[in-house]
Protein backbone atom coordinates (compact mmCIF):
# COMPACT_ATOMS: atom_id res chain seq x y z
CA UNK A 1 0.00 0.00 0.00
CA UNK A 2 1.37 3.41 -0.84
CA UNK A 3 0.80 6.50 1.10
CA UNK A 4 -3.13 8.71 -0.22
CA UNK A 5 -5.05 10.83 1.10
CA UNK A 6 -8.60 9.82 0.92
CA UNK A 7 -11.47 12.92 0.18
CA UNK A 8 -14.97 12.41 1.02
CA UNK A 9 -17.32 12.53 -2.26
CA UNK A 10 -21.11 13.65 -0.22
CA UNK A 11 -22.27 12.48 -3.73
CA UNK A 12 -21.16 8.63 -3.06
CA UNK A 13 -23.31 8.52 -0.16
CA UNK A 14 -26.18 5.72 -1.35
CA UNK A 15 -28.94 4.35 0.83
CA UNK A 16 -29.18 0.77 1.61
CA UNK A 17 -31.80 -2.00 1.98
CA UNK A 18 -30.50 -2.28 5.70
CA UNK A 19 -32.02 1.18 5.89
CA UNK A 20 -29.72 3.75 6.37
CA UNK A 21 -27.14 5.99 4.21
CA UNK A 22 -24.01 4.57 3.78
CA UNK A 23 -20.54 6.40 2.25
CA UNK A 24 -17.95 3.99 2.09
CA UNK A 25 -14.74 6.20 2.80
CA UNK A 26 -12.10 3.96 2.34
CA UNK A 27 -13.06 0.55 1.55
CA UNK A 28 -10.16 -0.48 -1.48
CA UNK A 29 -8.41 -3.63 -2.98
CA UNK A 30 -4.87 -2.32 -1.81
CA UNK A 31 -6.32 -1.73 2.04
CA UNK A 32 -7.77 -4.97 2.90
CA UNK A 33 -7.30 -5.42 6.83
CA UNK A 34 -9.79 -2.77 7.02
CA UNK A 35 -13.08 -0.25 5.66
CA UNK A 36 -14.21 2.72 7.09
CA UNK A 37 -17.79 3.59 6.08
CA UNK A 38 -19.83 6.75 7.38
CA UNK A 39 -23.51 6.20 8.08
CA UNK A 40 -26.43 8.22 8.85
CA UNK A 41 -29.85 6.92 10.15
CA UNK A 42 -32.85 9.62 9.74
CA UNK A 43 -34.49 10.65 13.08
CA UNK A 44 -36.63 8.09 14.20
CA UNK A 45 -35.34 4.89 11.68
CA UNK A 46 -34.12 1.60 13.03
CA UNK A 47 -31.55 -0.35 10.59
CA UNK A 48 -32.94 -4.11 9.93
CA UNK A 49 -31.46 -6.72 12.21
CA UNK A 50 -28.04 -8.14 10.04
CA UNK A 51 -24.87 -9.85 10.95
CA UNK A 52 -21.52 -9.47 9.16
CA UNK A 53 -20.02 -13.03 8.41
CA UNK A 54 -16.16 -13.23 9.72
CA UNK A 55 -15.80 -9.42 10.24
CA UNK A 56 -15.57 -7.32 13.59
CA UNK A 57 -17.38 -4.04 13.33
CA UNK A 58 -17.07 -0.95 15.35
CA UNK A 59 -19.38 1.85 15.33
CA UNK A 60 -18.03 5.54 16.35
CA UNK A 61 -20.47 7.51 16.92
CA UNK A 62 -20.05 11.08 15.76
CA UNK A 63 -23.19 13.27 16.20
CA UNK A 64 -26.97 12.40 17.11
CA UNK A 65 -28.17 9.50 19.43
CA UNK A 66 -28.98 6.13 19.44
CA UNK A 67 -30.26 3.01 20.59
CA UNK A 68 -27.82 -0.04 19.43
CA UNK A 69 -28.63 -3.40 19.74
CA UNK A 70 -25.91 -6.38 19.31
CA UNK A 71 -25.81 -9.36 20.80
CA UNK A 72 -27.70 -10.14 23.67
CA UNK A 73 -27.32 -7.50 25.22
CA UNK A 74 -29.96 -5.02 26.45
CA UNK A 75 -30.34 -2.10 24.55
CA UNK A 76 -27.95 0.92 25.07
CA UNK A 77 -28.01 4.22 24.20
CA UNK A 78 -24.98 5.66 22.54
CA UNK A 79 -23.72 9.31 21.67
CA UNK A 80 -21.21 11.32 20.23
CA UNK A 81 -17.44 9.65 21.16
CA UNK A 82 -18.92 6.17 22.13
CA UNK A 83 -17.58 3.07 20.62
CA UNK A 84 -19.77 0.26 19.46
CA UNK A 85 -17.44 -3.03 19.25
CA UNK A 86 -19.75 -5.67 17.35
CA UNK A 87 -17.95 -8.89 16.94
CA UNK A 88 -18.34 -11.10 14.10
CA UNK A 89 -21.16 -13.13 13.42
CA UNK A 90 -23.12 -10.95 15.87
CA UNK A 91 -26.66 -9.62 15.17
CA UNK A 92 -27.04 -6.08 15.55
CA UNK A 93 -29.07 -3.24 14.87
CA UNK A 94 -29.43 0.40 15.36
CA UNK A 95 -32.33 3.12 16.00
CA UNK A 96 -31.78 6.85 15.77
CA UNK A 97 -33.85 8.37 19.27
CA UNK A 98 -32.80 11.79 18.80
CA UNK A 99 -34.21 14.45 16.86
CA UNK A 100 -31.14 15.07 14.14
CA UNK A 101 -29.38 12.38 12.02
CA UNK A 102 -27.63 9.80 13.84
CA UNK A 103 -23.92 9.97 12.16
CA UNK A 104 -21.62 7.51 12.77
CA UNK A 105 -17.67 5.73 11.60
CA UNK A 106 -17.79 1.93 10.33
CA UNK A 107 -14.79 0.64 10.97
CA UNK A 108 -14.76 -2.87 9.56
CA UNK A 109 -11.43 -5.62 9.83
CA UNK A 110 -11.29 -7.77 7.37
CA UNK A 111 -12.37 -4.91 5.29
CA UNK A 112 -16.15 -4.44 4.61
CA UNK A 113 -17.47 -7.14 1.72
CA UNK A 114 -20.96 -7.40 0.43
CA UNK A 115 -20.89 -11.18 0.66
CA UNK A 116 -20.18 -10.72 4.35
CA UNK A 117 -23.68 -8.73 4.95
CA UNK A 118 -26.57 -11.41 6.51
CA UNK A 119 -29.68 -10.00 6.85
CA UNK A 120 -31.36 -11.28 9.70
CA UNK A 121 -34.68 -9.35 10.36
CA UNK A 122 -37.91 -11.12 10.40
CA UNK A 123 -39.81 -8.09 8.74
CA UNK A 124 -39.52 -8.17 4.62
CA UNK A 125 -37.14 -5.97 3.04
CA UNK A 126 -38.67 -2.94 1.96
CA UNK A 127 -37.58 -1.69 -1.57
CA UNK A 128 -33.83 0.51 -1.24
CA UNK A 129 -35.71 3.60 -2.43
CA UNK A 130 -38.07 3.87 0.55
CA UNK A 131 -36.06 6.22 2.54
């Protein structure tokens, strides 16, 4: 890997059928121990209940507030400078409870892969364009 400075495009931001925006900030062939995604749930959305296969997931949370769920652990409610650590395999989901965006790092090792995402929710997927 040689050295690069990484800009963030606001125009690569895409929403997913997991139900949130996603902007995958570094997430390359020559980088593969690790991803870093930013992600923004609306006020008042939950993401759908998925697991990443093989891949440990940490959520930083940057602005806004939530209620994450992984595991089996209760629900907690995280904030700006809180770290989520979601191991792999682990179900988890999370719910924006504050009135602004919830916006938050993905920080995925192995590096994020779409083959990786389980979707795990009992509810049907709705079509990606219902934000």
């Amino acid at each position: 890997m040689q050295e690069k400075i990484r800009r963030i495009n606001p125009d690569a931001e895409v929403y997913t059928p997991e139900g949130c925006f996603v902007n995958e900030l570094s997430n390359i062939d020559a980088d593969t121990e690790a991803s870093i995604a930013q992600a923004r749930v609306p006020s008042g959305k939950t993401t759908r209940w998925h697991r990443l296969i093989g891949t440990t997931e940490r959520y930083v949370i940057l602005s806004g507030e939530g209620m994450v769920e992984i595991g089996n652990m209760v629900p907690q409610r995280v904030g700006p400078g809180d770290v989520v650590l979601i191991p792999p395999d682990c179900r988890q989901r999370i719910k924006n409870v504050g009135g602004t965006d919830l916006l938050f790092l993905a920080v995925c090792t192995p590096r994020f892969r779409p083959e990786a995402y389980e979707d795990i929710d009992p509810s049907p997927m709705p079509p990606v364009n219902a934000a």
